[in-house]
PDB file of N, CA and C in Angstrom:
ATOM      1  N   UNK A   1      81.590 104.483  44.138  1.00  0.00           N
ATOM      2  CA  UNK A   1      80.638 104.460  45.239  1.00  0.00           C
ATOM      3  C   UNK A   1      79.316 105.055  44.735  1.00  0.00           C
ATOM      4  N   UNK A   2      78.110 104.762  44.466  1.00  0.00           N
ATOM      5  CA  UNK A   2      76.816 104.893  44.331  1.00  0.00           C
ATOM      6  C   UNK A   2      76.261 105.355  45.563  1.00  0.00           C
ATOM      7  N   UNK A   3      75.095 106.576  45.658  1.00  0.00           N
ATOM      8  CA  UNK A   3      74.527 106.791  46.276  1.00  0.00           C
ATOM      9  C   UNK A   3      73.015 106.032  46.671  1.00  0.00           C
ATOM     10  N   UNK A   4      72.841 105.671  48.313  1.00  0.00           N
ATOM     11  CA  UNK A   4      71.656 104.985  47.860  1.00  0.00           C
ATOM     12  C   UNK A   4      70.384 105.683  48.517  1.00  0.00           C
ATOM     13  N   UNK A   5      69.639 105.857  47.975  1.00  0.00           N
ATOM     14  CA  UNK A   5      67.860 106.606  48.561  1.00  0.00           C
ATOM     15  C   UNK A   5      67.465 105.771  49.952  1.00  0.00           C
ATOM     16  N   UNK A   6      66.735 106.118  50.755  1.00  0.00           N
ATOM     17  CA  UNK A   6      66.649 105.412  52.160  1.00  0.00           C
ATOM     18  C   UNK A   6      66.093 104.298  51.986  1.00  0.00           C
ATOM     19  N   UNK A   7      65.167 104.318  50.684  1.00  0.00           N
ATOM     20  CA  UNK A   7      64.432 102.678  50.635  1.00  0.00           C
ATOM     21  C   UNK A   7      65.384 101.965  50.401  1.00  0.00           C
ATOM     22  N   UNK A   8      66.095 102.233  49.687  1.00  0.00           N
ATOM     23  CA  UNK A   8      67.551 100.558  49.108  1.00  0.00           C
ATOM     24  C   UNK A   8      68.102 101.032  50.477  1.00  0.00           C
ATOM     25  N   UNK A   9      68.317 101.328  50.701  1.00  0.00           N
ATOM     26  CA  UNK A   9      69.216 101.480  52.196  1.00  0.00           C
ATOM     27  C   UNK A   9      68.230 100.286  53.028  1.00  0.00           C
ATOM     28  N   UNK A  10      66.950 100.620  53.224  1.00  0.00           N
ATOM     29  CA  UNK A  10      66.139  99.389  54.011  1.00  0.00           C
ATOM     30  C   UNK A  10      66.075  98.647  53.343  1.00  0.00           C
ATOM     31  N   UNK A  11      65.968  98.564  52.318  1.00  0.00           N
ATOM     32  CA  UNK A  11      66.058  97.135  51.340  1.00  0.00           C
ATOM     33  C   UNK A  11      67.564  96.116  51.960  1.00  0.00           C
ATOM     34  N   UNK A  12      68.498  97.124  51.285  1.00  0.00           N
ATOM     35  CA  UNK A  12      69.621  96.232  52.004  1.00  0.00           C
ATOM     36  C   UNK A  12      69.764  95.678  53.342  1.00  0.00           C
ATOM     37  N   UNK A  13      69.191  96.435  54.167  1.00  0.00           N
ATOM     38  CA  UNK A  13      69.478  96.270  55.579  1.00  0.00           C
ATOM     39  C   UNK A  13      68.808  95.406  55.838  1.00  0.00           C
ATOM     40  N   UNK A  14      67.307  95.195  55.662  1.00  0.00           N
ATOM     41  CA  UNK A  14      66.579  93.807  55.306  1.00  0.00           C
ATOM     42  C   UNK A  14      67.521  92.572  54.914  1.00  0.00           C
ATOM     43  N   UNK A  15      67.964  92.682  53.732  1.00  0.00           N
ATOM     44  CA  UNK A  15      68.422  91.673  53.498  1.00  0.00           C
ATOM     45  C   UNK A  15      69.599  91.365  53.780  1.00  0.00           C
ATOM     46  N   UNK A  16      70.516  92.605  54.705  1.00  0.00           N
ATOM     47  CA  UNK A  16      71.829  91.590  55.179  1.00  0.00           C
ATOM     48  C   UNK A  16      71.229  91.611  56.939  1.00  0.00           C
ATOM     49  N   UNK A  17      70.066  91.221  57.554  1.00  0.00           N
ATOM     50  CA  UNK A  17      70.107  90.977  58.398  1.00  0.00           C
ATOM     51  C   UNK A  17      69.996  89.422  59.216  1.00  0.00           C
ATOM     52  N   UNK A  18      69.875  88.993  57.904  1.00  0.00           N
ATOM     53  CA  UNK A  18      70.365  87.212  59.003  1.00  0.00           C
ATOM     54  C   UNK A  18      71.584  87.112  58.238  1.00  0.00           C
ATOM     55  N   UNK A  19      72.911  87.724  57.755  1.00  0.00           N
ATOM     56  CA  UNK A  19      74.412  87.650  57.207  1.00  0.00           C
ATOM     57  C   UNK A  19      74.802  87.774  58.730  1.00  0.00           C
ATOM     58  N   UNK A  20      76.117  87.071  58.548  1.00  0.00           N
ATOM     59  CA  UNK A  20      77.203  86.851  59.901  1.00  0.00           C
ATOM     60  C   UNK A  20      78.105  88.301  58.589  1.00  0.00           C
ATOM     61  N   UNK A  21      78.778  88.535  60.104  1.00  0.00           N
ATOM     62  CA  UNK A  21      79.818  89.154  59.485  1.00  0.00           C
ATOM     63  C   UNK A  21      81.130  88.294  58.657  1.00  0.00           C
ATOM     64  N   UNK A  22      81.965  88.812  57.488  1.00  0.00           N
ATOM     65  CA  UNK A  22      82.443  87.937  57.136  1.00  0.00           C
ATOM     66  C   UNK A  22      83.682  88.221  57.152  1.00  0.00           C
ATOM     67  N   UNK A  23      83.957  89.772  57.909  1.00  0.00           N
ATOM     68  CA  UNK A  23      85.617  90.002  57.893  1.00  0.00           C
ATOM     69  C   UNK A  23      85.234  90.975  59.537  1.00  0.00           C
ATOM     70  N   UNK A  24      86.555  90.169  60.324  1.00  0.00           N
ATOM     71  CA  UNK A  24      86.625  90.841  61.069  1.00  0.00           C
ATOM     72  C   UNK A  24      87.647  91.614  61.396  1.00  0.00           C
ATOM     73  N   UNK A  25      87.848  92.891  62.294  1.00  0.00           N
ATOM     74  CA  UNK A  25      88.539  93.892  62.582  1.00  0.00           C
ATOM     75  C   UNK A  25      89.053  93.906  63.831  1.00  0.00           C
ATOM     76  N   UNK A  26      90.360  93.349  64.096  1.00  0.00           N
ATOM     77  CA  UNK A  26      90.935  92.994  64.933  1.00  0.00           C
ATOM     78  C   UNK A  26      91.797  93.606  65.552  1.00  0.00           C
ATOM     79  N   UNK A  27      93.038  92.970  66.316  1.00  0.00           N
ATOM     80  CA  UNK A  27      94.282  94.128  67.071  1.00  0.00           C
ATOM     81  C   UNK A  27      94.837  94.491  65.862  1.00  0.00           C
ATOM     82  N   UNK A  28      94.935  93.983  64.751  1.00  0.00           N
ATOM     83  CA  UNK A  28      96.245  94.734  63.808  1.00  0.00           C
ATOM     84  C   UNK A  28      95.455  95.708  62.736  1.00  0.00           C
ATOM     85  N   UNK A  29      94.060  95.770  63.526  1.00  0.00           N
ATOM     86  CA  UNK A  29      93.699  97.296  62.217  1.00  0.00           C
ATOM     87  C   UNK A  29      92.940  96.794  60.840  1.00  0.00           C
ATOM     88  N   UNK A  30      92.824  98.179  60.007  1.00  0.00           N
ATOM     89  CA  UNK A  30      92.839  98.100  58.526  1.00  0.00           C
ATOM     90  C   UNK A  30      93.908  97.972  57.818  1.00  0.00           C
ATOM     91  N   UNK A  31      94.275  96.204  58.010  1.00  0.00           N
ATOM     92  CA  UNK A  31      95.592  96.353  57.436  1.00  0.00           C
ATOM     93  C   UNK A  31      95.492  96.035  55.641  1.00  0.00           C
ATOM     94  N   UNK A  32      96.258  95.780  54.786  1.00  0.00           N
ATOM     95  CA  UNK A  32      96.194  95.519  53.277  1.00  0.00           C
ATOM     96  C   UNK A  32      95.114  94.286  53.311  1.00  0.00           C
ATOM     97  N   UNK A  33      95.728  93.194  54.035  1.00  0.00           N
ATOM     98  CA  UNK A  33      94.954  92.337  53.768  1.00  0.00           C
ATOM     99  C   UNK A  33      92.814  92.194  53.857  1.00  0.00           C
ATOM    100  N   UNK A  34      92.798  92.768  54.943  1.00  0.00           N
ATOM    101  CA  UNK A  34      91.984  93.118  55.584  1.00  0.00           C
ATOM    102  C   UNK A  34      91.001  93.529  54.128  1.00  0.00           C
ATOM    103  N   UNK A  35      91.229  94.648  53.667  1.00  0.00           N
ATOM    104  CA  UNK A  35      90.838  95.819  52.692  1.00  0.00           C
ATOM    105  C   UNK A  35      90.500  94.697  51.419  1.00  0.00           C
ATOM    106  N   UNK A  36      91.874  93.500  51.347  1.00  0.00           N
ATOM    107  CA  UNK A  36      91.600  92.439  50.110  1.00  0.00           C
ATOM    108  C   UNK A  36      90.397  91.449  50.485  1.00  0.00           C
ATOM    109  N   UNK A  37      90.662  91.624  51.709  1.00  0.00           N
ATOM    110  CA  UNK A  37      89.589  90.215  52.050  1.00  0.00           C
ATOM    111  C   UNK A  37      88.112  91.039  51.635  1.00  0.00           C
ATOM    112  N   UNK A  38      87.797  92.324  51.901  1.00  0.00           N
ATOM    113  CA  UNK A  38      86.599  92.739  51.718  1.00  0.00           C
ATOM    114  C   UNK A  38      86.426  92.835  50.542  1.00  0.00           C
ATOM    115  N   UNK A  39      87.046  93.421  49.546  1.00  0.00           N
ATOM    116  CA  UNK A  39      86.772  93.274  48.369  1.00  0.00           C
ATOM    117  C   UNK A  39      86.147  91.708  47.634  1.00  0.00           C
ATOM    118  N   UNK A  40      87.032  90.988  47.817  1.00  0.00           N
ATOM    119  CA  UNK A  40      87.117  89.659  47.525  1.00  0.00           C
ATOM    120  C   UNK A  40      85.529  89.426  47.922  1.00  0.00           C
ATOM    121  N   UNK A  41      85.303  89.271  49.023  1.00  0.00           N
ATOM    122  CA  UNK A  41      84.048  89.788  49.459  1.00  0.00           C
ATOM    123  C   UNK A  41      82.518  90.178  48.930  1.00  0.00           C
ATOM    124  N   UNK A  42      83.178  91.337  48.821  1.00  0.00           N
ATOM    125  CA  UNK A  42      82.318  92.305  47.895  1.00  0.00           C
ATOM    126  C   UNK A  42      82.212  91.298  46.500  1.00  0.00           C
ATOM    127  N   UNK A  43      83.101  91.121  45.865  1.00  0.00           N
ATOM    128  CA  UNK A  43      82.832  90.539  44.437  1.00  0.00           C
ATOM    129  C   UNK A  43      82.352  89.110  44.330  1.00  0.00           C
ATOM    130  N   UNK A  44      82.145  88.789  45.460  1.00  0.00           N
ATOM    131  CA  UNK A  44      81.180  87.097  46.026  1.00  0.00           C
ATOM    132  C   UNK A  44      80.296  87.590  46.225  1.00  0.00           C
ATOM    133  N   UNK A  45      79.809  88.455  47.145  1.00  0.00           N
ATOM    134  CA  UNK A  45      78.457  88.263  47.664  1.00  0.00           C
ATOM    135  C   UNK A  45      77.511  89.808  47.502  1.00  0.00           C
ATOM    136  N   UNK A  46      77.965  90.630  47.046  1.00  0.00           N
ATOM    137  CA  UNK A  46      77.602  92.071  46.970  1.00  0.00           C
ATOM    138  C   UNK A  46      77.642  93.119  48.276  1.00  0.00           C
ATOM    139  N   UNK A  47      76.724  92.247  49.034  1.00  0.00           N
ATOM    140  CA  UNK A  47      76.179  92.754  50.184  1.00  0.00           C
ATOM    141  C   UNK A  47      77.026  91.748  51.473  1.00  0.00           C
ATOM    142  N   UNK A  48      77.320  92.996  52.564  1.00  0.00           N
ATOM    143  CA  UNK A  48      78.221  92.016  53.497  1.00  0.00           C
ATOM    144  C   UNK A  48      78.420  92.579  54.093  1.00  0.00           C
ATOM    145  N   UNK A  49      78.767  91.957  56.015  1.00  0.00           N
ATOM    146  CA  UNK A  49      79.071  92.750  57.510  1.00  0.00           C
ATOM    147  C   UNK A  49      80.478  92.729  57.999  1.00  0.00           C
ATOM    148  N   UNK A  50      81.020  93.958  58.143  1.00  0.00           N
ATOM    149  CA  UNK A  50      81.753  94.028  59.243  1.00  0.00           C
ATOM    150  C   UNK A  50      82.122  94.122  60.533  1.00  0.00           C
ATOM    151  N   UNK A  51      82.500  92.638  61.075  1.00  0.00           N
ATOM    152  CA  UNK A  51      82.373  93.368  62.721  1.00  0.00           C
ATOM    153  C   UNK A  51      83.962  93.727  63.038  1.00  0.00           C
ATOM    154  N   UNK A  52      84.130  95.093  64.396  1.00  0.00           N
ATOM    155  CA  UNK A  52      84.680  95.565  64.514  1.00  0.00           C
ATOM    156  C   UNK A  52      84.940  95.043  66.212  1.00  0.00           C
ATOM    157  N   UNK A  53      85.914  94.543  66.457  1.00  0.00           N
ATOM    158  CA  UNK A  53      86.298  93.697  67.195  1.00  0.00           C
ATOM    159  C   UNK A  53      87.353  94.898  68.523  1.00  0.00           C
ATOM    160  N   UNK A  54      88.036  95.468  67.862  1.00  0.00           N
ATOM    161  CA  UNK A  54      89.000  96.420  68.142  1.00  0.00           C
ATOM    162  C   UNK A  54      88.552  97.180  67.290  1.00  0.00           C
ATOM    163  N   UNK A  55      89.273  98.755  67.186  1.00  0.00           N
ATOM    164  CA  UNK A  55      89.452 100.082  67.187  1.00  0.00           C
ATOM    165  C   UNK A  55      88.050 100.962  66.796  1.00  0.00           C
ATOM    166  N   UNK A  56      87.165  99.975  68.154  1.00  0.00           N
ATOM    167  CA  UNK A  56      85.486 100.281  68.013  1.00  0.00           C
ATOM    168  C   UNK A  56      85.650 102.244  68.089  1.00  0.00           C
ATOM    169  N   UNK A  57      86.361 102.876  68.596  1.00  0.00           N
ATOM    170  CA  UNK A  57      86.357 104.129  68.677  1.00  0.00           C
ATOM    171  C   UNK A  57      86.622 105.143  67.622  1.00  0.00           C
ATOM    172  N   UNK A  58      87.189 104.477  66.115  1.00  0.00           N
ATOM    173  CA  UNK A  58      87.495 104.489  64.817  1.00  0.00           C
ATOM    174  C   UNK A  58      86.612 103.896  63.787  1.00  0.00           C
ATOM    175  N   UNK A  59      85.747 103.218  64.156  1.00  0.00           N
ATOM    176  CA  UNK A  59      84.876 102.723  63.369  1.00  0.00           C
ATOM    177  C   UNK A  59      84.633 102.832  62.148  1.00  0.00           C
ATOM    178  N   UNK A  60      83.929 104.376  62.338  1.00  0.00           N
ATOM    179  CA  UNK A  60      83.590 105.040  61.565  1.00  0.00           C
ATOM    180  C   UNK A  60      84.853 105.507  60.321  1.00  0.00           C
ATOM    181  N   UNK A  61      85.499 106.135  60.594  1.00  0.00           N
ATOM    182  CA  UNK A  61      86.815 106.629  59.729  1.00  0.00           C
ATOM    183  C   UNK A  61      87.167 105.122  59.572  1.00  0.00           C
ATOM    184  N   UNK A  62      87.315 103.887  59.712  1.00  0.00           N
ATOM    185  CA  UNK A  62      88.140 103.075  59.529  1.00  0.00           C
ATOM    186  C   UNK A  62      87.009 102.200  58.229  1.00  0.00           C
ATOM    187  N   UNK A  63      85.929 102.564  58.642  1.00  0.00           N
ATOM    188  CA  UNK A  63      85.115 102.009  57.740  1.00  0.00           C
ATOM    189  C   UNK A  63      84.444 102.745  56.496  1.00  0.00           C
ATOM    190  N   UNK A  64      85.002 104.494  56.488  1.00  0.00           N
ATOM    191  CA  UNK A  64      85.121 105.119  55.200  1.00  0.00           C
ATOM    192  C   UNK A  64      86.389 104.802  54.260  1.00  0.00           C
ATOM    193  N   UNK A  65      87.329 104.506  55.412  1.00  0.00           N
ATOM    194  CA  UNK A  65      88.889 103.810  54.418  1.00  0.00           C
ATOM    195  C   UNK A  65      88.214 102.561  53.555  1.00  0.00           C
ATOM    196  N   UNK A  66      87.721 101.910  53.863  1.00  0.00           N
ATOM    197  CA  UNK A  66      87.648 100.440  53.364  1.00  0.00           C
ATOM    198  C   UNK A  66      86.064 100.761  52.274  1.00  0.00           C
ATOM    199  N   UNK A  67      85.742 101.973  52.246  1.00  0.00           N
ATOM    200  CA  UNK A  67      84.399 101.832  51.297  1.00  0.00           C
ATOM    201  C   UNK A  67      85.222 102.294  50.173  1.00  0.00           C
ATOM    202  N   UNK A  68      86.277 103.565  50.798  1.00  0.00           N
ATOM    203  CA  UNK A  68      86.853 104.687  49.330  1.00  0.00           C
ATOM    204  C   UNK A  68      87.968 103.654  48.678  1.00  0.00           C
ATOM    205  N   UNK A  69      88.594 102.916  49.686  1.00  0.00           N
ATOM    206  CA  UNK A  69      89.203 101.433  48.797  1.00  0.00           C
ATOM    207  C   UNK A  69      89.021 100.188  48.063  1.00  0.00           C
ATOM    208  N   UNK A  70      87.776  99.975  48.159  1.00  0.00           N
ATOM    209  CA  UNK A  70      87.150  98.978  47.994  1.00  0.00           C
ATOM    210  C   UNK A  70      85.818  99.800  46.985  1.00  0.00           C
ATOM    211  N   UNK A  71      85.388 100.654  46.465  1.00  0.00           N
ATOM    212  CA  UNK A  71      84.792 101.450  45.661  1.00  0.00           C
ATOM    213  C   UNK A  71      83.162 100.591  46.417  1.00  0.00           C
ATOM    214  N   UNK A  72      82.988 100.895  47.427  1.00  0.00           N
ATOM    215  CA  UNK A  72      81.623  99.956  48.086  1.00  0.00           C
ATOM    216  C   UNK A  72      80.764 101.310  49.053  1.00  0.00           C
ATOM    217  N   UNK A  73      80.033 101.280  49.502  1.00  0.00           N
ATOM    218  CA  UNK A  73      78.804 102.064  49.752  1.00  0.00           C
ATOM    219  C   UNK A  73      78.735 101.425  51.501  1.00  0.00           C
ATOM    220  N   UNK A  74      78.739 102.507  52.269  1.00  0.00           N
ATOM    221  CA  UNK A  74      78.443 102.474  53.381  1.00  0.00           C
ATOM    222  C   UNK A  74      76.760 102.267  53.479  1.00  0.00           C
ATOM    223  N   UNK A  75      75.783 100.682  53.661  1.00  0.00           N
ATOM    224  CA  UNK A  75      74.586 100.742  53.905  1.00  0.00           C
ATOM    225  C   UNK A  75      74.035 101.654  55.179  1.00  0.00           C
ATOM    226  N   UNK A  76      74.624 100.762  56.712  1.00  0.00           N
ATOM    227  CA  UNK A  76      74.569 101.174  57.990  1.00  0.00           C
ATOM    228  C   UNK A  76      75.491 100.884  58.677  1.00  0.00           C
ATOM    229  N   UNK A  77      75.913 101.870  60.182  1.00  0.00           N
ATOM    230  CA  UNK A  77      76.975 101.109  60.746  1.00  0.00           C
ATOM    231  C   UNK A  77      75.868 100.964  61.947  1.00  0.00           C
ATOM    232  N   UNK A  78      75.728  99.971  62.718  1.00  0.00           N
ATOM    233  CA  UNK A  78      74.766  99.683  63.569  1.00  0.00           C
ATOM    234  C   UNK A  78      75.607  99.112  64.598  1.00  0.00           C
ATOM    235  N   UNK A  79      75.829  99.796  65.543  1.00  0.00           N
ATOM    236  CA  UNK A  79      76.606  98.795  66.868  1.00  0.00           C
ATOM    237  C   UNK A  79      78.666  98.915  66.539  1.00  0.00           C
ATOM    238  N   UNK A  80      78.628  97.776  66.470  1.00  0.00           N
ATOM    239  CA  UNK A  80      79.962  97.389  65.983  1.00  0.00           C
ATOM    240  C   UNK A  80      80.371  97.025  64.824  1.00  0.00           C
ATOM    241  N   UNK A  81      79.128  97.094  63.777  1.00  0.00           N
ATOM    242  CA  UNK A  81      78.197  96.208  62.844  1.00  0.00           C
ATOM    243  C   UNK A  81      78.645  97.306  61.462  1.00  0.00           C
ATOM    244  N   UNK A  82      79.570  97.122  60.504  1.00  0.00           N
ATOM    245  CA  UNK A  82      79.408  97.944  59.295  1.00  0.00           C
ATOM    246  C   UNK A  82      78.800  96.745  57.949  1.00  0.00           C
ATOM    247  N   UNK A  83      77.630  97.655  57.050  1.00  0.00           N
ATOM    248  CA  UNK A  83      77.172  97.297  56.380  1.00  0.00           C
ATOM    249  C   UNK A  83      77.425  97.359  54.668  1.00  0.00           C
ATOM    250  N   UNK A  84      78.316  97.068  54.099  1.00  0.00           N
ATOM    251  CA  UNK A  84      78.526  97.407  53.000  1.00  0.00           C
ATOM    252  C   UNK A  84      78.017  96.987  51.803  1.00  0.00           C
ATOM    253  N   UNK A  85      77.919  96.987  50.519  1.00  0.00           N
ATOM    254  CA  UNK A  85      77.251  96.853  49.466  1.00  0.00           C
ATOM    255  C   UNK A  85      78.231  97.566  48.023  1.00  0.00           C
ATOM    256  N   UNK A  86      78.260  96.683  47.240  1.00  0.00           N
ATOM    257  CA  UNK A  86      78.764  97.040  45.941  1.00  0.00           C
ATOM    258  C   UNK A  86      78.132  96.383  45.101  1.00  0.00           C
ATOM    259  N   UNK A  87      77.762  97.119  43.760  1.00  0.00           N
ATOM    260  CA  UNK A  87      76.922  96.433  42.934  1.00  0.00           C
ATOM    261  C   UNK A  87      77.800  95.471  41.857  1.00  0.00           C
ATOM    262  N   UNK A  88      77.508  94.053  41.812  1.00  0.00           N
ATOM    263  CA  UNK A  88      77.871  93.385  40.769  1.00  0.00           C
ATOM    264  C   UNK A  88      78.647  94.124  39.752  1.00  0.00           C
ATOM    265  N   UNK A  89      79.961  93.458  38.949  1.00  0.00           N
ATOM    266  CA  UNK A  89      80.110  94.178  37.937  1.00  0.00           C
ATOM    267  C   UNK A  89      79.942  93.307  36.683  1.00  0.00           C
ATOM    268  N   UNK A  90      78.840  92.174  37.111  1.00  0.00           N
ATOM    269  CA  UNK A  90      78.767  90.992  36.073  1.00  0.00           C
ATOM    270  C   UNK A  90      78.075  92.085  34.904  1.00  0.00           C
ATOM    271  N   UNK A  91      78.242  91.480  33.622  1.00  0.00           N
ATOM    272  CA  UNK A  91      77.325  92.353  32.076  1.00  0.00           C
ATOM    273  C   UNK A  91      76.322  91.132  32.163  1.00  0.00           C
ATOM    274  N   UNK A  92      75.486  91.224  31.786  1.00  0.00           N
ATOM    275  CA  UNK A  92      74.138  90.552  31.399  1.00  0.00           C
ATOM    276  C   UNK A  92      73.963  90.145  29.790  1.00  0.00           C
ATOM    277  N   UNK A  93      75.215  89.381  29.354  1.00  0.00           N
ATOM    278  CA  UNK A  93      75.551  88.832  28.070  1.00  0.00           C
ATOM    279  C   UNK A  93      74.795  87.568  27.809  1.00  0.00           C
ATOM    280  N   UNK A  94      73.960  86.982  28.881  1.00  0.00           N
ATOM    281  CA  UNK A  94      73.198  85.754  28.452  1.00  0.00           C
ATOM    282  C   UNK A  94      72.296  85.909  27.673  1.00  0.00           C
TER     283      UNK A  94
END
């Protein structure tokens, strides 16, 4: 998990603001799959939303599980809205 300074924080938030969310959080939780789908995720697109459909009152804790599992960076949680970010682990061998 990388720390980010408030400008990349608006940087990101800028740029995941026309993203749909791409995993949602439903009646059955943070379940395994859930945690794979974000990753999977993460290693497509870097930057990406979670909406929280159910256990809106957990949000927060449910969406530090899935950053410390997924080795990804809490951008913002805005609403129902979690913002995550992991940096590429492509090498620059071209």
């Amino acid at each position: 998990m990388i720390e980010l300074t408030s400008k990349q924080r608006k940087e990101l938030e800028k740029a995941a603001h026309d993203l749909q969310p791409v995993v949602i959080v439903g009646g059955a939780g943070v379940t395994d799959g859930v945690v794979k789908m974000v990753d999977n995720s993460l290693t497509a697109h870097e930057l990406i939303k979670i909406k929280f459909n159910e256990y809106k009152d957990e949000k927060i804790e449910l969406t530090n599980k899935i950053c410390e599992e997924t080795d990804a960076t809490l951008v913002r949680l805005i609403g129902n809205v979690a913002i995550l970010f992991r940096e590429s682990e492509k090498d620059d061998e071209n």
